[in-house]
PDB file of N, CA and C in Angstrom:
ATOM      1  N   UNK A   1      17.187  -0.255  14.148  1.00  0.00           N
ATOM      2  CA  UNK A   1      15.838  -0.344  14.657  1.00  0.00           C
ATOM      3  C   UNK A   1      15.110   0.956  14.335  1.00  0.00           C
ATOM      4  N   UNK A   2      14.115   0.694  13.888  1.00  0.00           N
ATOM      5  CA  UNK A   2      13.235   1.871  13.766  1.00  0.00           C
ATOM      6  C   UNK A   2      11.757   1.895  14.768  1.00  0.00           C
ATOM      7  N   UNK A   3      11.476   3.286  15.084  1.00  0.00           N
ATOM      8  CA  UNK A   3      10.261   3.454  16.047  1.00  0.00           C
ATOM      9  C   UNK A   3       9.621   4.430  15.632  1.00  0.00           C
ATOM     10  N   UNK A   4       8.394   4.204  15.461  1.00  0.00           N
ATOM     11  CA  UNK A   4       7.479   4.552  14.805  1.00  0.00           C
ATOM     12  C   UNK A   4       6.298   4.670  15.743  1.00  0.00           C
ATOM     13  N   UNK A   5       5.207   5.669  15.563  1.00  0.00           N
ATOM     14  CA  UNK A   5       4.153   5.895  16.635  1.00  0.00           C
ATOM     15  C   UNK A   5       2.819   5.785  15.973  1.00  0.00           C
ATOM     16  N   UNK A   6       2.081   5.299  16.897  1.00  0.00           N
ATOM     17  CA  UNK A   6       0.794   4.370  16.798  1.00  0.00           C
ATOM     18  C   UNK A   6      -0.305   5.342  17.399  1.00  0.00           C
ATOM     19  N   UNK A   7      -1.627   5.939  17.226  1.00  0.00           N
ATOM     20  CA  UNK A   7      -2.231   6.358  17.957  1.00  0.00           C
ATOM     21  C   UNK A   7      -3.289   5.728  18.185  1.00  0.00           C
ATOM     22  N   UNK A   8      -3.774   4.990  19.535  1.00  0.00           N
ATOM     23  CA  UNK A   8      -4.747   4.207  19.761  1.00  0.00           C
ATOM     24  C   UNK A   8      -5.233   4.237  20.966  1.00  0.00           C
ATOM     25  N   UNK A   9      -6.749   4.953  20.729  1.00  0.00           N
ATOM     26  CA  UNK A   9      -7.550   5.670  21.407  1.00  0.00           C
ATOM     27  C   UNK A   9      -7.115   6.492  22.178  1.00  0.00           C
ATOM     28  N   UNK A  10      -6.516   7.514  21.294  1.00  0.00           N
ATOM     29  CA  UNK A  10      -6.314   8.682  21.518  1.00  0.00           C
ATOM     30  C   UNK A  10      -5.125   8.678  22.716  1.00  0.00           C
ATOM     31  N   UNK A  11      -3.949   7.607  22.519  1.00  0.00           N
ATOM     32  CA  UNK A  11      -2.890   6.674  23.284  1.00  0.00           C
ATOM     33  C   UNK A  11      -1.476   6.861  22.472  1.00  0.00           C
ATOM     34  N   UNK A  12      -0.521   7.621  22.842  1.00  0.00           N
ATOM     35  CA  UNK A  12       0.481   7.123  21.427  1.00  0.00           C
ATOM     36  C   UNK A  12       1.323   6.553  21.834  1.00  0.00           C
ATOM     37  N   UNK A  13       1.159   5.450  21.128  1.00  0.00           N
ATOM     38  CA  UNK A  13       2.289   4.169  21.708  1.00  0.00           C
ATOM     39  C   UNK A  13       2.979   3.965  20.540  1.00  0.00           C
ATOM     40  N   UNK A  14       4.392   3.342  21.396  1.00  0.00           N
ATOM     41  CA  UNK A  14       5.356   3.813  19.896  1.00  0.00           C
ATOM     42  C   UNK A  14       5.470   2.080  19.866  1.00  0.00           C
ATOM     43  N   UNK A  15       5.963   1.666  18.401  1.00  0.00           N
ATOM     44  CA  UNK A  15       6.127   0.725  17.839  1.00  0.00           C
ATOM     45  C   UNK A  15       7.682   0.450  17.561  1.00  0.00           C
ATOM     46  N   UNK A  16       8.255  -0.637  18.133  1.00  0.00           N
ATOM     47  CA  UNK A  16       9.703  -1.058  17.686  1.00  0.00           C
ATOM     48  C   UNK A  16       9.450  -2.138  16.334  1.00  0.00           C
ATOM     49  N   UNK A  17      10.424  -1.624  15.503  1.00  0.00           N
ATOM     50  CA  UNK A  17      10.797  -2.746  14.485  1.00  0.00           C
ATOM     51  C   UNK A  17      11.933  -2.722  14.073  1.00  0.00           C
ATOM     52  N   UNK A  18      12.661  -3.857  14.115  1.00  0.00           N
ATOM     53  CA  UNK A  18      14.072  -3.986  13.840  1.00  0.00           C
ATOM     54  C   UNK A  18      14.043  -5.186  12.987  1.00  0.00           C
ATOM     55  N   UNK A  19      14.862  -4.755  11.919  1.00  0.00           N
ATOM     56  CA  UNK A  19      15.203  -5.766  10.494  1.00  0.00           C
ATOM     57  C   UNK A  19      16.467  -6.121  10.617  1.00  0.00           C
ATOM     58  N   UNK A  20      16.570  -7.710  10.925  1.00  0.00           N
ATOM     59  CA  UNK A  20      17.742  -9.014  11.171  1.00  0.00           C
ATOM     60  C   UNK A  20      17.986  -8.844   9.539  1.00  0.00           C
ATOM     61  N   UNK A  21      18.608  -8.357   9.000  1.00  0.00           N
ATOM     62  CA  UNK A  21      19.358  -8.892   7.657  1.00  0.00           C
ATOM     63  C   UNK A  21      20.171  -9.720   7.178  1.00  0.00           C
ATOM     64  N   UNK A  22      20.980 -10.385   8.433  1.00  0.00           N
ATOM     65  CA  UNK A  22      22.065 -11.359   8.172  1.00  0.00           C
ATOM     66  C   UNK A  22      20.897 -12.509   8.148  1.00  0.00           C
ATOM     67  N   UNK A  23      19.691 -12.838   9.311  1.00  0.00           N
ATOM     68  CA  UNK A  23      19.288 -14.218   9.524  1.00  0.00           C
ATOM     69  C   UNK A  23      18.011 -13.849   8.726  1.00  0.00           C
ATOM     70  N   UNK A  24      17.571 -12.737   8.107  1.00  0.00           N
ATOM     71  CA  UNK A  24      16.451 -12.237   7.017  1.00  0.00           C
ATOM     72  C   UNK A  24      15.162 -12.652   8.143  1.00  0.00           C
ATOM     73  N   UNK A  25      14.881 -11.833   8.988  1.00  0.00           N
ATOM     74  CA  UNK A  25      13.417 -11.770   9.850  1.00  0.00           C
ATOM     75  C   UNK A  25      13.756 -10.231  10.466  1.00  0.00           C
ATOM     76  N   UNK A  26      12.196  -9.893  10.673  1.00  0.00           N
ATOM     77  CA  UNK A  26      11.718  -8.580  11.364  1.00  0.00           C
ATOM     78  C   UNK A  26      11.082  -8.938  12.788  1.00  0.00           C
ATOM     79  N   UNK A  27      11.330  -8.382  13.438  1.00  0.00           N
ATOM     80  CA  UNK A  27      10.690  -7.954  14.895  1.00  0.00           C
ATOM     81  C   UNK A  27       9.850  -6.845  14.977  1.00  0.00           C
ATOM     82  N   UNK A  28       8.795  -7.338  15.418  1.00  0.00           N
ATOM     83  CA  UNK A  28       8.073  -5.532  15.909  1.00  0.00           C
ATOM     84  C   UNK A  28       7.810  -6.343  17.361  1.00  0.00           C
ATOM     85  N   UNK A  29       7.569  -4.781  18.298  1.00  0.00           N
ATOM     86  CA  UNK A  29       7.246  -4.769  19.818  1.00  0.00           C
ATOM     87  C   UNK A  29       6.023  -3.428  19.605  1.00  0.00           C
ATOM     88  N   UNK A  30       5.232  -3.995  20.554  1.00  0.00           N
ATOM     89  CA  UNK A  30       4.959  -2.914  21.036  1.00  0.00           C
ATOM     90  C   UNK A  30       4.630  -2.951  22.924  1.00  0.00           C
ATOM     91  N   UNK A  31       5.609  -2.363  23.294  1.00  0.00           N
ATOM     92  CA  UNK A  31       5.369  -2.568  24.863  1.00  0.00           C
ATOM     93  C   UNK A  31       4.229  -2.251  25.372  1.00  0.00           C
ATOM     94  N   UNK A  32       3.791  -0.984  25.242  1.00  0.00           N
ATOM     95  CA  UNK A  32       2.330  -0.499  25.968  1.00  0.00           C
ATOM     96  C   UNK A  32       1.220  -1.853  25.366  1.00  0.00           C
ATOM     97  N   UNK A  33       1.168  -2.688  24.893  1.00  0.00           N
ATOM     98  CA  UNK A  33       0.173  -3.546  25.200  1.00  0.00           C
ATOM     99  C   UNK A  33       0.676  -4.948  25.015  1.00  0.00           C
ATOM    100  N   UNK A  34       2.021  -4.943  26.110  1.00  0.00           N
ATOM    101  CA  UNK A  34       2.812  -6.490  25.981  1.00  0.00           C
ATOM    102  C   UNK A  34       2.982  -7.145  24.528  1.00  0.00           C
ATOM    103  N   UNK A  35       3.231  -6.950  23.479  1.00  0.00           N
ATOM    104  CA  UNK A  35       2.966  -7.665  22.119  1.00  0.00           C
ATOM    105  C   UNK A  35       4.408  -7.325  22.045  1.00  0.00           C
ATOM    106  N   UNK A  36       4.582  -8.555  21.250  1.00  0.00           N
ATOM    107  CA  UNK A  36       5.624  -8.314  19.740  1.00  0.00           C
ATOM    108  C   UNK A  36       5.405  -9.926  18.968  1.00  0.00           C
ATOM    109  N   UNK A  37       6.519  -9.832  18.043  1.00  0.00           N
ATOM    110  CA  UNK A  37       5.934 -10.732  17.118  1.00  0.00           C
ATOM    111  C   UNK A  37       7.013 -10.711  16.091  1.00  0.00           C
ATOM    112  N   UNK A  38       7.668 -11.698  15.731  1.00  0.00           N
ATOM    113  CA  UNK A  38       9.036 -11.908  14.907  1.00  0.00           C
ATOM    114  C   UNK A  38       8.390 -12.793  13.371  1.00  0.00           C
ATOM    115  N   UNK A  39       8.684 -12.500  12.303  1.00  0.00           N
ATOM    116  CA  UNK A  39       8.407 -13.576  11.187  1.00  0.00           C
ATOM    117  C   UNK A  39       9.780 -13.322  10.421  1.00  0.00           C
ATOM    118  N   UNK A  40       9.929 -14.205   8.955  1.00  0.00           N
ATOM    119  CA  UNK A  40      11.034 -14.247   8.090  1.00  0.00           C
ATOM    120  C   UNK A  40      10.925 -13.434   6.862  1.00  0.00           C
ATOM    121  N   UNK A  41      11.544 -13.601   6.185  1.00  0.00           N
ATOM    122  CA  UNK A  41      11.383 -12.539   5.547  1.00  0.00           C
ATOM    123  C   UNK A  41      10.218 -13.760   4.509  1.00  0.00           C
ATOM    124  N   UNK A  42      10.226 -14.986   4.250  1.00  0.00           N
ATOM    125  CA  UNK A  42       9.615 -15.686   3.477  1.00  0.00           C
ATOM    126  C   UNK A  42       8.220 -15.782   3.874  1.00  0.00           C
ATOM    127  N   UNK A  43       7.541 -15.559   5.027  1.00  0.00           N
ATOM    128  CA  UNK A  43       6.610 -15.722   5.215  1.00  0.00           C
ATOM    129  C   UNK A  43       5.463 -15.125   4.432  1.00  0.00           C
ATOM    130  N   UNK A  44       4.278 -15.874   4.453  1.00  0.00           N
ATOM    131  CA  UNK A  44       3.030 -15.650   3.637  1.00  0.00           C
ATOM    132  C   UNK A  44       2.354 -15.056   4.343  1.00  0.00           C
ATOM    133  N   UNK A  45       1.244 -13.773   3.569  1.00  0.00           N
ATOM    134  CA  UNK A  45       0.306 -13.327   4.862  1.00  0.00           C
ATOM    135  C   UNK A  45       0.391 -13.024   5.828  1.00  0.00           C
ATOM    136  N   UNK A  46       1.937 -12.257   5.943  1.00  0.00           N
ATOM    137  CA  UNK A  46       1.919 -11.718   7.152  1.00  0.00           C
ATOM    138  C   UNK A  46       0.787 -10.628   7.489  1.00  0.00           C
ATOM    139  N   UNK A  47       0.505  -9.952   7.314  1.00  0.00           N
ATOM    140  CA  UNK A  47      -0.727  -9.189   7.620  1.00  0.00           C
ATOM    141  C   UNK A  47      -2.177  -9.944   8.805  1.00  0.00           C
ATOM    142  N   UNK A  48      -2.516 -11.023   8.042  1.00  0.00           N
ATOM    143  CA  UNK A  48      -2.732 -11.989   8.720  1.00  0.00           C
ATOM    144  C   UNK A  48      -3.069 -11.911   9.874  1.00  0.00           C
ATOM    145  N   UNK A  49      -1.436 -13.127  10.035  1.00  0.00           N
ATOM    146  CA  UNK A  49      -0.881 -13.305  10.982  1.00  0.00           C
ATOM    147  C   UNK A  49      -0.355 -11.975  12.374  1.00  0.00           C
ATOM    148  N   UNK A  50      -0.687 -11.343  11.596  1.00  0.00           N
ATOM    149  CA  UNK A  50      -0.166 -10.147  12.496  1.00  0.00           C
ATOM    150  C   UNK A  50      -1.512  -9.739  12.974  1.00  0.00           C
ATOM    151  N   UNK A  51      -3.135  -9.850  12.277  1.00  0.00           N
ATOM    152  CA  UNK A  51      -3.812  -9.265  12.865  1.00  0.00           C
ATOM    153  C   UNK A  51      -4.264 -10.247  13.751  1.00  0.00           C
ATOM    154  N   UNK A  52      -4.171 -11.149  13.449  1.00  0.00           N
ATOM    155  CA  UNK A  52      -5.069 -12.536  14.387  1.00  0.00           C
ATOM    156  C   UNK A  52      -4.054 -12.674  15.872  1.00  0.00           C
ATOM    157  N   UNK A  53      -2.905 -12.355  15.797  1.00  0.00           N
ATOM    158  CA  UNK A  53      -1.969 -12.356  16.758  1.00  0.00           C
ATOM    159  C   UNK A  53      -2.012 -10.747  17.700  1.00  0.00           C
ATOM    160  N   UNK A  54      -2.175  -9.563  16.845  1.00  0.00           N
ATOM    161  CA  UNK A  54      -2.983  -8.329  17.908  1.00  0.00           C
ATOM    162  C   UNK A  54      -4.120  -8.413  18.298  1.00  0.00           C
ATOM    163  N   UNK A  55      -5.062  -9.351  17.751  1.00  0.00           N
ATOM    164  CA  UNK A  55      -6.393  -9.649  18.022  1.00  0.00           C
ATOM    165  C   UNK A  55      -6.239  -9.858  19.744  1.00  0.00           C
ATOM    166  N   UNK A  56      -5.640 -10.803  20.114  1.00  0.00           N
ATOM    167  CA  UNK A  56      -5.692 -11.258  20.927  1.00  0.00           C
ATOM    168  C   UNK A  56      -5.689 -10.017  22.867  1.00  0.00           C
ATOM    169  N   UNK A  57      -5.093  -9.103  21.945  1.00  0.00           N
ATOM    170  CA  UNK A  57      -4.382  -7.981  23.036  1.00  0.00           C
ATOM    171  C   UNK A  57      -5.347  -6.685  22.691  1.00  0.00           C
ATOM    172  N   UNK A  58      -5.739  -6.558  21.716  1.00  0.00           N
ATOM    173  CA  UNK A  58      -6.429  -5.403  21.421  1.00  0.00           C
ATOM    174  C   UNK A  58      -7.868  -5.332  20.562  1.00  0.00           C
ATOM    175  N   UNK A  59      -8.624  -4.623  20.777  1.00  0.00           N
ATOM    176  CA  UNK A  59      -9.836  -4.663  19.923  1.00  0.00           C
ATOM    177  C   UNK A  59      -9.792  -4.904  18.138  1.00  0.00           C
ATOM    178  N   UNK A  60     -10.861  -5.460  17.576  1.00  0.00           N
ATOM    179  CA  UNK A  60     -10.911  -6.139  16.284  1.00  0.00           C
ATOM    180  C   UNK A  60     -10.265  -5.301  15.462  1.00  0.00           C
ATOM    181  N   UNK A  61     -11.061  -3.649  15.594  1.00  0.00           N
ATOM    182  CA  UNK A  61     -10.787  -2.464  14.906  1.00  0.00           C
ATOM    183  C   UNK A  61      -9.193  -2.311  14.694  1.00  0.00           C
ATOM    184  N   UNK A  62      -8.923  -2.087  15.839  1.00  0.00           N
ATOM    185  CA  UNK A  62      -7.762  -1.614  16.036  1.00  0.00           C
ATOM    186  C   UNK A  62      -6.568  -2.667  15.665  1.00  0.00           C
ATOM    187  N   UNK A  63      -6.827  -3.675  16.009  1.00  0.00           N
ATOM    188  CA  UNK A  63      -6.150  -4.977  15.611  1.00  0.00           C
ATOM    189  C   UNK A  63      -5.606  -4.242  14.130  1.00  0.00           C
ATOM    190  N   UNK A  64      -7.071  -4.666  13.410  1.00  0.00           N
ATOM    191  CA  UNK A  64      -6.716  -4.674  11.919  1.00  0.00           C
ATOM    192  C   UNK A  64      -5.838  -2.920  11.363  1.00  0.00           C
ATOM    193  N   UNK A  65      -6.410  -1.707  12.123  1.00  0.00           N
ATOM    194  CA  UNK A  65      -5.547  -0.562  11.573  1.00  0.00           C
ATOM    195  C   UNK A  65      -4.057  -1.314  12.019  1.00  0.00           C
ATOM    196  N   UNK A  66      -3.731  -1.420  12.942  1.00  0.00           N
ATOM    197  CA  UNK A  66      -2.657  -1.590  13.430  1.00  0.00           C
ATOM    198  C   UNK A  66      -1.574  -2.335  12.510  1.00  0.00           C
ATOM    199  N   UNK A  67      -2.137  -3.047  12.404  1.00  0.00           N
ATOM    200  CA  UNK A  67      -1.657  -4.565  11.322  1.00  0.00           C
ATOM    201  C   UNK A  67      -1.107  -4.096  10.035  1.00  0.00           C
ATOM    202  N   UNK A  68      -2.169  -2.999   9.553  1.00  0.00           N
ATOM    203  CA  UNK A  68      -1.995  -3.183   7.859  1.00  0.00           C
ATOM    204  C   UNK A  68      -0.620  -1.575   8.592  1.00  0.00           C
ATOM    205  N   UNK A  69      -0.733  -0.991   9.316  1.00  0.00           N
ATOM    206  CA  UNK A  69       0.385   0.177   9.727  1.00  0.00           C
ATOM    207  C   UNK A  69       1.969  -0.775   9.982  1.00  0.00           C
ATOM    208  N   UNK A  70       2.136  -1.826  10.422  1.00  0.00           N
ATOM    209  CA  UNK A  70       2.641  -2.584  10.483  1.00  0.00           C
ATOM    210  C   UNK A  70       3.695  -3.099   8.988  1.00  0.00           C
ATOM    211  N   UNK A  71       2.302  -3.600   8.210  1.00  0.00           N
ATOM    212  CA  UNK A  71       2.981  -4.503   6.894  1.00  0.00           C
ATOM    213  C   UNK A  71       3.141  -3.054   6.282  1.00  0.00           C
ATOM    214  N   UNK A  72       2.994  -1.846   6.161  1.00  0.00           N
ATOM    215  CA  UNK A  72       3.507  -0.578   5.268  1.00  0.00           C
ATOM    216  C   UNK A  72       4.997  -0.604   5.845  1.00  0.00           C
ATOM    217  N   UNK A  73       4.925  -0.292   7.392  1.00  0.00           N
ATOM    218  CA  UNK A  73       5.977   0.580   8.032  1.00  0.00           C
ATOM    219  C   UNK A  73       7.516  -0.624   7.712  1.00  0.00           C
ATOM    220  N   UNK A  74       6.926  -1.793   7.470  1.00  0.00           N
ATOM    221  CA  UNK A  74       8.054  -2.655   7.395  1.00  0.00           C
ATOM    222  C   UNK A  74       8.596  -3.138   5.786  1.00  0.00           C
ATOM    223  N   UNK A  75       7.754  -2.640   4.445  1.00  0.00           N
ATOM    224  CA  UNK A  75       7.998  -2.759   3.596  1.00  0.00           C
ATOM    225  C   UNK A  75       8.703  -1.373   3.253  1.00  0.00           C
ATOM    226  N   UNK A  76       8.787  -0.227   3.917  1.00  0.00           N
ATOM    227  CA  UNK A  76       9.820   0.601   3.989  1.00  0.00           C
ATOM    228  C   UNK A  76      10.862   0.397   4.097  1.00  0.00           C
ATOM    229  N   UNK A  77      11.346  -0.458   4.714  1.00  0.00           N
ATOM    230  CA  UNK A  77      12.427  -0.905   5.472  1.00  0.00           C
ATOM    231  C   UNK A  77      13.344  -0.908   3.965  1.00  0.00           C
TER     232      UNK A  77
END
């Protein structure tokens, strides 16, 4: 698992992501604003899906930084 830190509004909330390699899917959490969110490794557009799904918990802005910090921090992996 890797954790990684988020700064949002001037807030640093750390980010869990852990890469399933045997069943090929990622998890991210982020507790400080109840979220997480699991896809496969096949999925399309995750970016997306990831912003329309923080949308819901956090402002548009932030949604979208968040998101594309997200699809980087996990193509590291």
């Amino acid at each position: 698992m890797k954790i990684r830190k988020n700064f949002l509004e001037g807030l640093e909330q750390k980010v869990y992501i852990h890469e399933n390699k045997k069943d090929e899917f990622i998890l991210i959490a982020v507790p400080d604003i109840h979220w997480s969110y699991s896809y496969t490794y096949e999925e399309d557009d995750i970016q997306t899906k990831l912003f329309h799904s923080l949308e819901k918990r956090i402002s548009h802005d932030h949604a979208k930084t968040l998101s594309s910090r997200i699809v980087q921090w996990t193509r590291e992996m």
